[in-house]
C-alpha atoms as a PDB file:
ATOM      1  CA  UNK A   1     -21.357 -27.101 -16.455  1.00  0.00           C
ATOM      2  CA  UNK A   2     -17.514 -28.478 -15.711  1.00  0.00           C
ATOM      3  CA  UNK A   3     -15.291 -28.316 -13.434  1.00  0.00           C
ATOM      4  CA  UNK A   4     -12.889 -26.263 -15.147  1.00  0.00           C
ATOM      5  CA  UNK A   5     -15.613 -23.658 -16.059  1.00  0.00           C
ATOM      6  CA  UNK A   6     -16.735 -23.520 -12.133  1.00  0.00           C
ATOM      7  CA  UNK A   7     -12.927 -22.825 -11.012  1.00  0.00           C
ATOM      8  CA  UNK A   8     -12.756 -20.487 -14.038  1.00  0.00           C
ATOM      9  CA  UNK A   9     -15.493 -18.380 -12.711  1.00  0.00           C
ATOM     10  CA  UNK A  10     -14.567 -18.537  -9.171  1.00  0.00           C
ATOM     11  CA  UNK A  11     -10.651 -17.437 -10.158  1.00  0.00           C
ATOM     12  CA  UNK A  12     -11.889 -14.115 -12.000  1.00  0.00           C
ATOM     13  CA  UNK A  13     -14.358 -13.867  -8.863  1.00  0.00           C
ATOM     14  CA  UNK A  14     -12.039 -14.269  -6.395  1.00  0.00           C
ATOM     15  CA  UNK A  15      -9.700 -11.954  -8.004  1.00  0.00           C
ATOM     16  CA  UNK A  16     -12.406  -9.025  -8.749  1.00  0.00           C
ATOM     17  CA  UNK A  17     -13.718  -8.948  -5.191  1.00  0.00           C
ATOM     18  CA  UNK A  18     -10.236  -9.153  -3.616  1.00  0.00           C
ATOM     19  CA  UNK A  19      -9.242  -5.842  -5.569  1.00  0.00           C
ATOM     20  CA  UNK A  20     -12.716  -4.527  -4.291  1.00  0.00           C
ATOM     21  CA  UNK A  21     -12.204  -5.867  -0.722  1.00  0.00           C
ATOM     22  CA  UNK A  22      -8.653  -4.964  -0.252  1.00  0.00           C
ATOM     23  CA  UNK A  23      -8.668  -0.864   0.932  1.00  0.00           C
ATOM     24  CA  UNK A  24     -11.736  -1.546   3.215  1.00  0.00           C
ATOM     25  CA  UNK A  25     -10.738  -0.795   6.655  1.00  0.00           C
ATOM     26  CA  UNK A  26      -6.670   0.281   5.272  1.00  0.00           C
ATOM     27  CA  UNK A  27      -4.863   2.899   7.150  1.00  0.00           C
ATOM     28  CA  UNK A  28      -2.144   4.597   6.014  1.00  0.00           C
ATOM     29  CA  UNK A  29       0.961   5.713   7.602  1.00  0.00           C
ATOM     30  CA  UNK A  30       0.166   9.145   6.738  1.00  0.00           C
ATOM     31  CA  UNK A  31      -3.901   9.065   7.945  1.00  0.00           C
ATOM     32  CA  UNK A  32      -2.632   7.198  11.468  1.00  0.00           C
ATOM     33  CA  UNK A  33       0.349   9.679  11.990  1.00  0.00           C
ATOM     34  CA  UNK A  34       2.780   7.052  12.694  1.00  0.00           C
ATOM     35  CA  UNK A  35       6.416   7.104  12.157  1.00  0.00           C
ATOM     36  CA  UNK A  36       7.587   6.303   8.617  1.00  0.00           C
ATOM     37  CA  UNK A  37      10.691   4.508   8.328  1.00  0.00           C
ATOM     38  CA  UNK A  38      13.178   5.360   5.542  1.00  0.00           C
ATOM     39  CA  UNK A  39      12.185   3.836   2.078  1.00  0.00           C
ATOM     40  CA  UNK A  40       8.230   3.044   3.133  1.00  0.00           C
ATOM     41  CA  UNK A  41       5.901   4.715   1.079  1.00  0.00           C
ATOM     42  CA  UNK A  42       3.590   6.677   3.427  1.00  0.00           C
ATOM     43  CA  UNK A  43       0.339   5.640   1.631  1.00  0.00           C
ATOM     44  CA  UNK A  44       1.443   2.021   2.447  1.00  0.00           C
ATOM     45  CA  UNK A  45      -0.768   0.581   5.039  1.00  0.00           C
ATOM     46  CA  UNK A  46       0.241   0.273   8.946  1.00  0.00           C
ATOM     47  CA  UNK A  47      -1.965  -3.494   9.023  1.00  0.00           C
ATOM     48  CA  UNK A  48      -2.962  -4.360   5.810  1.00  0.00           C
ATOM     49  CA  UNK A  49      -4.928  -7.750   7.239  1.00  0.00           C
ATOM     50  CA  UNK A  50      -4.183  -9.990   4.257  1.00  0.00           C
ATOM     51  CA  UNK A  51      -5.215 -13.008   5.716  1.00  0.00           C
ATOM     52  CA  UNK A  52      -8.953 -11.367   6.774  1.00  0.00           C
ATOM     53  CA  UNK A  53      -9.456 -10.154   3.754  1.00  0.00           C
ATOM     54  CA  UNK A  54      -8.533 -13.311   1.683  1.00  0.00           C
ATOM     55  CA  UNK A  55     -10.915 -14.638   3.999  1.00  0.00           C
ATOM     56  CA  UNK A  56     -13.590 -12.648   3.378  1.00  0.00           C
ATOM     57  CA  UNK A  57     -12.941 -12.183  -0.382  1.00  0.00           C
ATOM     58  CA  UNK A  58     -13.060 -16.256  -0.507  1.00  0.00           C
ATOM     59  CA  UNK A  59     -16.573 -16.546   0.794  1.00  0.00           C
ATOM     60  CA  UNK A  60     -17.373 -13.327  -0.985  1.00  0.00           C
ATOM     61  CA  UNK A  61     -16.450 -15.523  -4.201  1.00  0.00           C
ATOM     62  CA  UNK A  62     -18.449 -18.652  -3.570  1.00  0.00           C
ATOM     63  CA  UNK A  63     -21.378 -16.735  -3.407  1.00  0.00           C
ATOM     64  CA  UNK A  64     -20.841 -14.867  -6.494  1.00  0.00           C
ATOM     65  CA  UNK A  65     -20.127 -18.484  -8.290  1.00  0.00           C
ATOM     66  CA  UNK A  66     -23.144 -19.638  -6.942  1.00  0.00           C
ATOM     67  CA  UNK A  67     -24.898 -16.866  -8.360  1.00  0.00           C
ATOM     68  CA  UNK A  68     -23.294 -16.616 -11.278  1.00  0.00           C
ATOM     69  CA  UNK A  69     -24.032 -21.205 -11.958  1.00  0.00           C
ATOM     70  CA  UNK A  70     -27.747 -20.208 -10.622  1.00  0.00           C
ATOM     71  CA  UNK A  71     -27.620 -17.760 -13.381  1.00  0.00           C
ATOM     72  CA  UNK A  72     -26.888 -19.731 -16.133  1.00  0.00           C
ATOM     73  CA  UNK A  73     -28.474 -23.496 -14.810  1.00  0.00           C
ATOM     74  CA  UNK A  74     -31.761 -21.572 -14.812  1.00  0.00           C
ATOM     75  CA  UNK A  75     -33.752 -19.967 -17.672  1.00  0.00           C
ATOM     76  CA  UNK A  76     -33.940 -16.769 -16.716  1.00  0.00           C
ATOM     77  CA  UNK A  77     -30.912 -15.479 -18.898  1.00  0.00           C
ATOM     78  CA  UNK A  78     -32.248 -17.370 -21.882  1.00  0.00           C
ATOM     79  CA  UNK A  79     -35.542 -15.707 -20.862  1.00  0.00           C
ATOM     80  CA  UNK A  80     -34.297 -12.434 -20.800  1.00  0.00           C
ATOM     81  CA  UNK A  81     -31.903 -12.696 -24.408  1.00  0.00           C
ATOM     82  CA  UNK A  82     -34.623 -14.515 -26.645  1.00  0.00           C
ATOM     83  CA  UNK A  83     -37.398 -11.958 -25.761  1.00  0.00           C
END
């Protein structure tokens, strides 16, 4: 497989499991009871951990990659679709 079709795959990973990691562990203004300045959304979180969770949603991604490239380097998909 290439290059560009490895970073390919890890992009739309990378994206997927930050949308899935993202509201783990989120409070919001509203659920922690603290004071809401004018113009700030209440559901917006008090520590939205950005960095952690980029983090996490980066090694999250390399595994899925390396699933997905064990997935298709092997034979079980061709296997499964030529039965």
């Amino acid at each position: 497989m290439q290059i560009g079709s490895i970073i390919a795959i890890y992009f739309v990973a990378w994206w997927i499991t930050f949308v899935a990691v993202l509201p783990i562990g989120s409070e919001s203004h509203h659920e922690t009871g603290a004071e809401i300045v004018a113009g700030t959304d209440p559901a917006a979180p008090v520590r939205p951990r950005l960095v952690l969770k980029a983090l996490i949603t980066s090694v999250l991604a390399a595994g899925v990659t390396a699933f997905v490239l064990w997935g298709v380097n092997t034979d079980i998909i061709r296997a499964y679709w030529n039965r």
